[in-house]
C-alpha atoms as a PDB file:
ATOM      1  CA  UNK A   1      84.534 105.237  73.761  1.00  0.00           C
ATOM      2  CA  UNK A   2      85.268 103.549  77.124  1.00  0.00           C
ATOM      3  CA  UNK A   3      83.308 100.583  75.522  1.00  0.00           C
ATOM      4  CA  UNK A   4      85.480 100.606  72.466  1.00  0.00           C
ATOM      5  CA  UNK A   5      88.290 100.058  74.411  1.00  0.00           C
ATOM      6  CA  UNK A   6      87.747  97.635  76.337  1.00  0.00           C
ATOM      7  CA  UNK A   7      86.153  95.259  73.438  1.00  0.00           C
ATOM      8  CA  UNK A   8      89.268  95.845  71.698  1.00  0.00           C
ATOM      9  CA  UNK A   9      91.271  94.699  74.772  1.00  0.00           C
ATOM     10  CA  UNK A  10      88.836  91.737  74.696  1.00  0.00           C
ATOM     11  CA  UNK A  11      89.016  91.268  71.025  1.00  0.00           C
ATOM     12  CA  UNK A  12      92.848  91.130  70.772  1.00  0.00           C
ATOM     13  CA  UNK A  13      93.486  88.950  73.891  1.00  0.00           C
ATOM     14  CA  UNK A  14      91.405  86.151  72.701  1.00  0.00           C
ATOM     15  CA  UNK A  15      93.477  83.072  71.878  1.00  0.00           C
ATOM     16  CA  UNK A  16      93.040  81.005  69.290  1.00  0.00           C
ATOM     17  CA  UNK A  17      90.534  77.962  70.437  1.00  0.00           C
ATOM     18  CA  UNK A  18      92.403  74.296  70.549  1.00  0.00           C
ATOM     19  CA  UNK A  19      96.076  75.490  70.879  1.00  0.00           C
ATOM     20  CA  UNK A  20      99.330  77.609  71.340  1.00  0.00           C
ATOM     21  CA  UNK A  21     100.028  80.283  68.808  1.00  0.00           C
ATOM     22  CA  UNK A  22     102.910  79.444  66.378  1.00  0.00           C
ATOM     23  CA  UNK A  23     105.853  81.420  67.311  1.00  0.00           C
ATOM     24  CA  UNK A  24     105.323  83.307  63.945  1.00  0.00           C
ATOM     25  CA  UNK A  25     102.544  84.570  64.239  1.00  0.00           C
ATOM     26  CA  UNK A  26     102.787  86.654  67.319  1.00  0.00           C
ATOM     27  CA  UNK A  27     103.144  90.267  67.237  1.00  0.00           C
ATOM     28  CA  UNK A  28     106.995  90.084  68.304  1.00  0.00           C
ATOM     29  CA  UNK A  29     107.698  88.286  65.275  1.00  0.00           C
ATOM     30  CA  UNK A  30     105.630  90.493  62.705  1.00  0.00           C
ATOM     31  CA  UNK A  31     106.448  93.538  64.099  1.00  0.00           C
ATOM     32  CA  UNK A  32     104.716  96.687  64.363  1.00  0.00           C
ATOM     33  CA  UNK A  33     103.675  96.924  60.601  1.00  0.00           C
ATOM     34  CA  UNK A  34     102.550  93.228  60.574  1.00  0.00           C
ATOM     35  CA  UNK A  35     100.129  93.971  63.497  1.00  0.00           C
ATOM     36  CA  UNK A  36      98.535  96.594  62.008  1.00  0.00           C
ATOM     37  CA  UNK A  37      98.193  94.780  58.455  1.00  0.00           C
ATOM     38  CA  UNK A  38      96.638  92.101  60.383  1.00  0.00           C
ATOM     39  CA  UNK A  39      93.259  91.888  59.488  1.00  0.00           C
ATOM     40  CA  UNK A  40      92.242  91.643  62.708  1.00  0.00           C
ATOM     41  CA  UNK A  41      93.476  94.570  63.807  1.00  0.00           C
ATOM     42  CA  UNK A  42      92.792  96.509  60.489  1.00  0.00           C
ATOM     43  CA  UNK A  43      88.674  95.085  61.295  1.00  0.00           C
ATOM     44  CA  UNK A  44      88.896  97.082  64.763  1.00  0.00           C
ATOM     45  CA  UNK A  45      90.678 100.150  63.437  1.00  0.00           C
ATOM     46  CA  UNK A  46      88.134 100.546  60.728  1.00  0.00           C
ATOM     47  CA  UNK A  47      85.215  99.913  63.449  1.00  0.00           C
ATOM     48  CA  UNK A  48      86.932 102.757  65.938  1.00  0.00           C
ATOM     49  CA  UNK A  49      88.903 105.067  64.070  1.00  0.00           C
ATOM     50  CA  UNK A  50      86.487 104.921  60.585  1.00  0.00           C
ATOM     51  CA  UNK A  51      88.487 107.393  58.177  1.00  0.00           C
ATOM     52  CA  UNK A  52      91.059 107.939  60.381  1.00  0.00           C
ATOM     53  CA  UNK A  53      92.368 104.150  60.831  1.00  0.00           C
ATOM     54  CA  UNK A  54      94.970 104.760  57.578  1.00  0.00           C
ATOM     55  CA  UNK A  55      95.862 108.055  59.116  1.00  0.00           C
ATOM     56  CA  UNK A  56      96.098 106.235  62.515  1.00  0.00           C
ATOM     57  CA  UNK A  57      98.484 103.676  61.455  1.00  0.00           C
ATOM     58  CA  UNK A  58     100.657 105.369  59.414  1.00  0.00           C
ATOM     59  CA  UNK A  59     101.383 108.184  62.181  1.00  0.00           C
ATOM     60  CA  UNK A  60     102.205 104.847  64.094  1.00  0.00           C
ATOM     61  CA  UNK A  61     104.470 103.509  62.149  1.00  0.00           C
ATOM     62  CA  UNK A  62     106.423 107.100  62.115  1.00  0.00           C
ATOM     63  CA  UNK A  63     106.620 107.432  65.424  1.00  0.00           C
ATOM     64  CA  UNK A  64     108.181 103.839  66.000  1.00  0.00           C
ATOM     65  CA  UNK A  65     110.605 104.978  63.255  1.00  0.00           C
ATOM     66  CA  UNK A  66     112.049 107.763  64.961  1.00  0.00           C
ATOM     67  CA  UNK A  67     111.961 106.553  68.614  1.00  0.00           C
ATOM     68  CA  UNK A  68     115.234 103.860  68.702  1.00  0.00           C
ATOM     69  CA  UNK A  69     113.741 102.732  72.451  1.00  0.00           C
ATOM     70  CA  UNK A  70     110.022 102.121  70.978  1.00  0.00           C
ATOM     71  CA  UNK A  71     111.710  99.833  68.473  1.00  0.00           C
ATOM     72  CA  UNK A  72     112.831  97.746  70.818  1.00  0.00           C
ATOM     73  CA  UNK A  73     109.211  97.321  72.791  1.00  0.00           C
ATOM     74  CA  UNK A  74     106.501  94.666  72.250  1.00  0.00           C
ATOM     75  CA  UNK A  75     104.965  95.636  68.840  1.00  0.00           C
ATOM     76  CA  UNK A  76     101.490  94.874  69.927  1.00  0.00           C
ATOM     77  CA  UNK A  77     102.047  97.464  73.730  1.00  0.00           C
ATOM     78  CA  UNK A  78     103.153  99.991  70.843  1.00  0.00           C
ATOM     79  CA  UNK A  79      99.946  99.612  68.972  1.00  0.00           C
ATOM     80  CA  UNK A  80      97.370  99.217  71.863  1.00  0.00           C
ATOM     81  CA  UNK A  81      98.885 102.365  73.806  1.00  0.00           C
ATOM     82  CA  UNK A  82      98.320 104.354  70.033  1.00  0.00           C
ATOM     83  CA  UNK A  83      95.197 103.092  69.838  1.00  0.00           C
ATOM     84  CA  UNK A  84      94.433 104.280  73.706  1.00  0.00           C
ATOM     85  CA  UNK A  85      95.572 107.742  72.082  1.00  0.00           C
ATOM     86  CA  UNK A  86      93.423 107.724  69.348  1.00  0.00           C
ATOM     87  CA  UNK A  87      90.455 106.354  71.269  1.00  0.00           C
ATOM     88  CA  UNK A  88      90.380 109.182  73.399  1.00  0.00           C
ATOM     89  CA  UNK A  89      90.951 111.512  70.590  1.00  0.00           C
ATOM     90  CA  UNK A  90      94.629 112.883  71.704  1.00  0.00           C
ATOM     91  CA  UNK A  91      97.734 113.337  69.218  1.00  0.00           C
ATOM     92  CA  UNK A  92     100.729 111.199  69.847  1.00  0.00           C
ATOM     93  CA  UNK A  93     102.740 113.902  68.233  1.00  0.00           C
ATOM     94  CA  UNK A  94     105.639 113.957  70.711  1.00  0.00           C
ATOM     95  CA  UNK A  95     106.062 117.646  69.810  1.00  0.00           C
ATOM     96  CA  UNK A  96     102.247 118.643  71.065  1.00  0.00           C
ATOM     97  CA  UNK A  97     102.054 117.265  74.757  1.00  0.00           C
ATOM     98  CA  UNK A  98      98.767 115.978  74.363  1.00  0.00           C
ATOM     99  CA  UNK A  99      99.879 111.986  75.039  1.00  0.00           C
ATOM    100  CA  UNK A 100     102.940 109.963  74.447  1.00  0.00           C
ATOM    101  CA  UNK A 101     103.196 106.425  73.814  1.00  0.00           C
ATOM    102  CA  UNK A 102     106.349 105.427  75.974  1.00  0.00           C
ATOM    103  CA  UNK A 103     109.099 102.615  76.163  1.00  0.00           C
ATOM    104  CA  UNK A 104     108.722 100.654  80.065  1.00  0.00           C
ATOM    105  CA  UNK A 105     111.249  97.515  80.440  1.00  0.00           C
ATOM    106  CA  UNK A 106     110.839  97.011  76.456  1.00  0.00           C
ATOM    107  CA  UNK A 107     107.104  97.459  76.607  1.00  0.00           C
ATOM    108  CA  UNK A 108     105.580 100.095  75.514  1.00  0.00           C
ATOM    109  CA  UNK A 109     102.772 102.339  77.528  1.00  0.00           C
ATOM    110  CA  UNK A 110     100.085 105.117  77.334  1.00  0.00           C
ATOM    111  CA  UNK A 111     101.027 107.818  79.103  1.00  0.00           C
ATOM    112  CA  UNK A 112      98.695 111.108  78.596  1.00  0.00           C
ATOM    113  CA  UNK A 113     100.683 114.629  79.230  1.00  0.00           C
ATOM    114  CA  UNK A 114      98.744 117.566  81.057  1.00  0.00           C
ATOM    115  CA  UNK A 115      97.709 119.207  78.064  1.00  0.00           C
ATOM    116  CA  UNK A 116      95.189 116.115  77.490  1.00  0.00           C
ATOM    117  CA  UNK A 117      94.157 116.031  80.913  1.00  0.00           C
ATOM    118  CA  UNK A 118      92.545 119.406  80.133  1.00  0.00           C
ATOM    119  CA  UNK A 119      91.591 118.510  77.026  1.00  0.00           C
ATOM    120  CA  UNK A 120      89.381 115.846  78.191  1.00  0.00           C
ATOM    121  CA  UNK A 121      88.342 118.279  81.139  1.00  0.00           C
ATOM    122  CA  UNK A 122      87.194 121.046  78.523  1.00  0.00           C
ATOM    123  CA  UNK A 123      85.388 118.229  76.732  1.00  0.00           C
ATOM    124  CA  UNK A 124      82.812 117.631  79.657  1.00  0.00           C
ATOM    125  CA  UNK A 125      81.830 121.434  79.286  1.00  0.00           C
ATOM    126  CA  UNK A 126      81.607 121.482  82.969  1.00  0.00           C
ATOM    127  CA  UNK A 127      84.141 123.228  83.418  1.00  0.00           C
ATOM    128  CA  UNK A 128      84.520 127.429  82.680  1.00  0.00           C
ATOM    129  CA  UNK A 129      88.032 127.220  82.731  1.00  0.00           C
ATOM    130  CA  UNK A 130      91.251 125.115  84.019  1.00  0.00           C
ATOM    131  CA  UNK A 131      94.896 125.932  83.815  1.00  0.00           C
ATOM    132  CA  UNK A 132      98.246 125.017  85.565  1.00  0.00           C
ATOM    133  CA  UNK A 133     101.254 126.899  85.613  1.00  0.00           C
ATOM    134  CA  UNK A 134     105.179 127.193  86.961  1.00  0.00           C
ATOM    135  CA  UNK A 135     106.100 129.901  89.427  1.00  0.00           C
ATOM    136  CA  UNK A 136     109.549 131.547  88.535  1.00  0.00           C
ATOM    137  CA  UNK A 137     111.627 132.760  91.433  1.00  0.00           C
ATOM    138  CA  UNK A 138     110.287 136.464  92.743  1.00  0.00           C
ATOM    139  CA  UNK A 139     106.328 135.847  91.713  1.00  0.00           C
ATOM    140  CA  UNK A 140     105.193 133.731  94.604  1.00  0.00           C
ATOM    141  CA  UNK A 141     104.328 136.276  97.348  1.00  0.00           C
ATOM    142  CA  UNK A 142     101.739 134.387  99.977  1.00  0.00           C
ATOM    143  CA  UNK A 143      99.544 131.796 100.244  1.00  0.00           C
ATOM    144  CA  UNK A 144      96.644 130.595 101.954  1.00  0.00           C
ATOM    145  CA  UNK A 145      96.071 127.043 102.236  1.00  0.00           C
ATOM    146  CA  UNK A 146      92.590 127.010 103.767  1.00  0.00           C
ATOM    147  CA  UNK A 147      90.836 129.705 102.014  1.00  0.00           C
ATOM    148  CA  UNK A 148      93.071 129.256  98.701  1.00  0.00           C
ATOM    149  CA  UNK A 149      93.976 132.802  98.531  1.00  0.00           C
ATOM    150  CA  UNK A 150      97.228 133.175  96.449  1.00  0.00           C
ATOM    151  CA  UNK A 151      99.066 136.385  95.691  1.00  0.00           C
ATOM    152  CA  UNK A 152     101.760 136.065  93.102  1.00  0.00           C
ATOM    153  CA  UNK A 153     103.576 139.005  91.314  1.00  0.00           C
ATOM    154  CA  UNK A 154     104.055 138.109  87.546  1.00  0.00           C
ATOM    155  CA  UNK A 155     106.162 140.590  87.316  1.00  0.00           C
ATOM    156  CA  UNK A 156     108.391 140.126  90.034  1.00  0.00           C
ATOM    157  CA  UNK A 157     110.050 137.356  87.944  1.00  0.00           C
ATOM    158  CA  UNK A 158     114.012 137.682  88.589  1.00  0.00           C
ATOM    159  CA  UNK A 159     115.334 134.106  87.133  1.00  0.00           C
ATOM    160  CA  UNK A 160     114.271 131.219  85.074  1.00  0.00           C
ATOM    161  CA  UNK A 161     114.076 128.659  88.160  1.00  0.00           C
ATOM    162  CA  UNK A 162     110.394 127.465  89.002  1.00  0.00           C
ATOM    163  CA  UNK A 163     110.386 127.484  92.973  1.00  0.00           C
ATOM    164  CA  UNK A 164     105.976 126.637  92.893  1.00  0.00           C
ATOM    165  CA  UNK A 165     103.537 125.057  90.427  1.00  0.00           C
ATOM    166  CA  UNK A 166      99.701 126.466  90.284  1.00  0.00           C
ATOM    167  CA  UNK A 167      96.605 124.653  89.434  1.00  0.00           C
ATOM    168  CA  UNK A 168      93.516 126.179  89.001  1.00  0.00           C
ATOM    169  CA  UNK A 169      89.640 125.650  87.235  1.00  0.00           C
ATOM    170  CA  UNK A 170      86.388 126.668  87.712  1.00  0.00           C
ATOM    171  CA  UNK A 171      83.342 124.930  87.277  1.00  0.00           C
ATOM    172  CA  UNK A 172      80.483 126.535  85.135  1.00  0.00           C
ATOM    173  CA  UNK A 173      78.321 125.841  88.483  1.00  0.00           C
ATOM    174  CA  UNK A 174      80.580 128.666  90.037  1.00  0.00           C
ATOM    175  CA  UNK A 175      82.981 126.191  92.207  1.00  0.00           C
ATOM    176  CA  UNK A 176      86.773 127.016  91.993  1.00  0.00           C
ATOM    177  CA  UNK A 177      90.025 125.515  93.029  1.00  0.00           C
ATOM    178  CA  UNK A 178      93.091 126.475  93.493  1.00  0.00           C
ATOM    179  CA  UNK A 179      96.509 124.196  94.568  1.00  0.00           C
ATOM    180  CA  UNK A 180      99.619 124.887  94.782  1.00  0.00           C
ATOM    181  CA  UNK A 181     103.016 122.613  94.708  1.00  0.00           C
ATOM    182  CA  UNK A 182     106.619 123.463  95.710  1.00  0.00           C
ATOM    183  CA  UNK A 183     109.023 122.293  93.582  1.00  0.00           C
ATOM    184  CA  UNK A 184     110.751 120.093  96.063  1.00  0.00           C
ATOM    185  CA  UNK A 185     106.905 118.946  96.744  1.00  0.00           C
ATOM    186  CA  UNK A 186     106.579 117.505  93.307  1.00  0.00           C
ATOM    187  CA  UNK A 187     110.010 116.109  93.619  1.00  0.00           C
ATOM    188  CA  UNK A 188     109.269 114.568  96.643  1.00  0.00           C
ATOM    189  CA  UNK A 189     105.678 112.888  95.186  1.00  0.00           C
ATOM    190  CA  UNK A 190     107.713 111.746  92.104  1.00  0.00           C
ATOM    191  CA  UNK A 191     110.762 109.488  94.189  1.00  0.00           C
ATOM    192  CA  UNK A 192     107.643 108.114  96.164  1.00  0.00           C
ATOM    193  CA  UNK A 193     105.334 106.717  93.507  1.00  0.00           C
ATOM    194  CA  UNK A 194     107.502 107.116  90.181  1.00  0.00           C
ATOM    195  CA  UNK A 195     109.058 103.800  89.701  1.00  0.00           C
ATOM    196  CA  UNK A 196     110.695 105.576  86.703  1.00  0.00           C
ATOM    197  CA  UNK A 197     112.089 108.638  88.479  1.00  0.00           C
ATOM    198  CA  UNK A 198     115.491 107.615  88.653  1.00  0.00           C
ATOM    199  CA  UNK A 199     115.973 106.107  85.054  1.00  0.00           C
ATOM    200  CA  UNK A 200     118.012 107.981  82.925  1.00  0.00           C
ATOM    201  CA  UNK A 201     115.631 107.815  80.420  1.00  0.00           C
ATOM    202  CA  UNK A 202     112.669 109.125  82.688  1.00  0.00           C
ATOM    203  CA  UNK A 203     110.890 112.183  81.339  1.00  0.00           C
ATOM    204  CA  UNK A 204     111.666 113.514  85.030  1.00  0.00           C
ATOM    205  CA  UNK A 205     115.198 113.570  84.586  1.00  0.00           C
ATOM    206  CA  UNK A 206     114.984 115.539  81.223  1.00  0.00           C
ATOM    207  CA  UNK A 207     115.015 119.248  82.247  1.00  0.00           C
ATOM    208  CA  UNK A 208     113.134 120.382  79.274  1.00  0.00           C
ATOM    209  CA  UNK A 209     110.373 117.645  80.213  1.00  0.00           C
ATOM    210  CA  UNK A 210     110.527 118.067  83.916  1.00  0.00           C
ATOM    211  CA  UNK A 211     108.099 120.737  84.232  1.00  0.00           C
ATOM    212  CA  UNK A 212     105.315 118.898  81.819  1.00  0.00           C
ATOM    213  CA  UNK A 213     105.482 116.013  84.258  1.00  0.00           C
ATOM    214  CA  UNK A 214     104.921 118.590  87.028  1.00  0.00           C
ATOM    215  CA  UNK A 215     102.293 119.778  85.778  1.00  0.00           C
ATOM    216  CA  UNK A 216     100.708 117.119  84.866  1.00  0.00           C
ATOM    217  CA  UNK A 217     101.334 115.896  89.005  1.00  0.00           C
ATOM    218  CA  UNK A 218      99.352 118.959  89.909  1.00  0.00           C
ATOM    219  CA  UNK A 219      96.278 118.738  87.260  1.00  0.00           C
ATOM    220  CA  UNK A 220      95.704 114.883  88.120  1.00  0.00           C
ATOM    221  CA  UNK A 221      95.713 114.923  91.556  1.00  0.00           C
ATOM    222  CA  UNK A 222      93.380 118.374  91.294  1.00  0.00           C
ATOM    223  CA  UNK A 223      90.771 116.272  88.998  1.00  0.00           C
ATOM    224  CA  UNK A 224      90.857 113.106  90.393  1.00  0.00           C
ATOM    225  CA  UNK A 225      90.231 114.869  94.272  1.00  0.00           C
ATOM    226  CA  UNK A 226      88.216 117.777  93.400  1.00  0.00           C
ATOM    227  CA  UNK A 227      87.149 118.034  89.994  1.00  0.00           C
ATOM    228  CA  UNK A 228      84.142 116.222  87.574  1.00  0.00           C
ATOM    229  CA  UNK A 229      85.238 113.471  85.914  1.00  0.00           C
ATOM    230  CA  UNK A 230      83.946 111.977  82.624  1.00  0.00           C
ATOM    231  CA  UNK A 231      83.795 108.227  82.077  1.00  0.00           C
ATOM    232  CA  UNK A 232      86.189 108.944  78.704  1.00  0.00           C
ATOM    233  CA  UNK A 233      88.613 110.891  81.825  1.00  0.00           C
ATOM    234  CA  UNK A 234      88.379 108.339  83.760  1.00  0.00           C
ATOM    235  CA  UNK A 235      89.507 106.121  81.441  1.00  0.00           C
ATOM    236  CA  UNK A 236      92.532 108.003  80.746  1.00  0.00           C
ATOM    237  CA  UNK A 237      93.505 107.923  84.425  1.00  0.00           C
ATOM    238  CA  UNK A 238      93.180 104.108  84.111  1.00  0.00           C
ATOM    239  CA  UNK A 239      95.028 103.683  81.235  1.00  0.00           C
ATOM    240  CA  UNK A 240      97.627 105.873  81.952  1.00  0.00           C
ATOM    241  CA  UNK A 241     101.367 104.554  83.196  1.00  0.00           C
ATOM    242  CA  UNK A 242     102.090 107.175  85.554  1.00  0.00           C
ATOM    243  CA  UNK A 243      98.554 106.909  87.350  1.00  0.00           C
ATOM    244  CA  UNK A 244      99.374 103.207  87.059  1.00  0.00           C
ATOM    245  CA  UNK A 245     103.065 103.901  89.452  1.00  0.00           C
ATOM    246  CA  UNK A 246     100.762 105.599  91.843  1.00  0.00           C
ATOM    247  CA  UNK A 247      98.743 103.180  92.934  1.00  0.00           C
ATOM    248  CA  UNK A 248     101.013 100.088  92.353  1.00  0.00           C
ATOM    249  CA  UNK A 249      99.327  99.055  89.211  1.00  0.00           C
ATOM    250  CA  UNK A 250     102.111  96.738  87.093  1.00  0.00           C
ATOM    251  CA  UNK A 251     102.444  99.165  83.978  1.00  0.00           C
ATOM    252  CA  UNK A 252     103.403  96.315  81.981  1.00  0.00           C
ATOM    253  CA  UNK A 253     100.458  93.896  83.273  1.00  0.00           C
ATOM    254  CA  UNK A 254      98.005  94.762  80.313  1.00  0.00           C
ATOM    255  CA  UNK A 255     100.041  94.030  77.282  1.00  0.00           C
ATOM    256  CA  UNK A 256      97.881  91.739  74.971  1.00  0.00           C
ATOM    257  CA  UNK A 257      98.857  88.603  72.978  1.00  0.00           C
ATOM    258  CA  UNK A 258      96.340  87.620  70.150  1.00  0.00           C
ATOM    259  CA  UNK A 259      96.527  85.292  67.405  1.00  0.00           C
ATOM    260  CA  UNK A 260      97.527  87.474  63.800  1.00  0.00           C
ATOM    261  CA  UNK A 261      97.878  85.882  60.540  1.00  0.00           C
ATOM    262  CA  UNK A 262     101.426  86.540  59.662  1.00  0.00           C
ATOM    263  CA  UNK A 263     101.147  89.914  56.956  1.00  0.00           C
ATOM    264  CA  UNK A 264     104.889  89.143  54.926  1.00  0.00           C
ATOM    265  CA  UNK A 265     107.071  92.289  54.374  1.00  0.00           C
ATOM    266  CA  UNK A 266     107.328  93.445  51.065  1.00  0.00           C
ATOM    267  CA  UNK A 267     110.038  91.992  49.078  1.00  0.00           C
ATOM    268  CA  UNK A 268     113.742  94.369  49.292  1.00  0.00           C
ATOM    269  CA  UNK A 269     113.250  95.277  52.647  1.00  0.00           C
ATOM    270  CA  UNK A 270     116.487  96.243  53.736  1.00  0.00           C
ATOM    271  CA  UNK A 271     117.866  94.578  56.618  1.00  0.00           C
ATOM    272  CA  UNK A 272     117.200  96.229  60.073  1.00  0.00           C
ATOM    273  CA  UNK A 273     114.626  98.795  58.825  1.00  0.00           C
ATOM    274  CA  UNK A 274     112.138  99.613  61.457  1.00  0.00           C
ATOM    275  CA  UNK A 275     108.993  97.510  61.643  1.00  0.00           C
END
């Protein structure tokens, strides 16, 4: 899969020998639909996806439709971070958590949600089991950073305000971990390596995303310290934005220009319908 990817990074980035490419030709100027009638790019979809490349684009070509900040992004960052999505096997249904395929100074990024992280994780079949959780106020009890013993009272629950967040998994070899974040703690990690954070548009300052990104804080810096990663996971870490923030890695650096024969609308297209 890993392999995949990175020959359709190669594939797409190639320019045309002997010259520029015309202006109309490049994906800004056909649009999302145009790049993925490009037979080019319908070639590699058919190669990576099989079946699933009509499937593929048309969920695409949805999701563009009903996202007024994708529209405005690089049609060929919307496709590639899709096809990093599909590639890896994870739904881009918004609604789901698996992945997301977000809008970054009008380009647009893979960004994989914690859901997928264990998805990928259960995939290996290394691991027994692996979970992350929010703390409401009145569970926490103790805890024991250096022999990980945590005592929490589910039912001492007495609001709706997450004061801790939990990961957890256990390796089928019998190893276990256990972390814990405060709150404030995964605040404080976000303002330092989130060059997002403060946006209004951030997923961190959307408090019925907040605790997604949270947890998705605590399961990748569990994995990538402590846990067994797969060369597919491992991917995903390097492909994804937020892993991207952390260690300085320009989220927009990767976006791809390739030369596209243009693919012309068809005729009574209305004027400003998404493409």
């Amino acid at each position: 899969m890993a392999t995949n990817q990175r020959d359709l990074g190669t594939t797409l980035a190639n320019k045309a020998a002997g010259g520029q490419t015309p202006a109309t030709s490049t994906p800004a100027a056909l649009g999302v639909k145009g790049v993925l009638a490009s037979p080019t790019m319908k070639k590699k979809m058919d190669e990576i996806l099989g079946k699933r490349a009509a499937q593929f684009a048309a969920s695409i070509v949805s999701l563009v439709g009903n996202d007024s900040y994708l529209q405005k992004c690089e049609p060929m960052s919307v496709v590639q971070s899709a096809m990093t999505a599909a590639i890896l096997d994870l739904p881009i249904d918004k609604n789901l958590g698996y992945a997301w395929v977000v809008p970054y100074k009008n380009v647009a990024s893979f960004q994989i949600g914690w859901k997928g992280l264990v998805q990928l994780a259960l995939r290996t079949a290394q691991y027994r089991s692996i979970n992350a959780i929010p703390l409401y106020e009145g569970q926490f009890k103790s805890w024991n950073p250096l022999s990980e013993k945590l005592e929490v009272d589910f039912e001492g629950k007495v609001s709706d305000v997450v004061t801790h967040y939990v990961g957890y998994f256990e390796l089928i070899n019998g190893f276990k971990k256990t972390v814990l974040w405060t709150r404030d703690g995964v605040i404080s990690h976000a303002k330092k390596f989130s060059k997002s954070y403060s946006y209004s548009s951030s997923a961190w300052q959307d408090a019925e995303k907040f605790d997604a990104m949270a947890l998705k804080t605590v399961i990748r810096n569990m994995l990538s310290k402590w846990g067994i990663l797969s060369i597919e996971m491992q991917q995903a870490f390097v492909d994804d934005v937020d892993t991207k923030e952390e260690t300085n890695a320009d989220p927009t650096v990767n976006i791809i220009n390739g030369d596209y024969e243009v693919v012309e609308e068809e005729e009574g297209q209305e004027q400003g319908e998404v493409v």
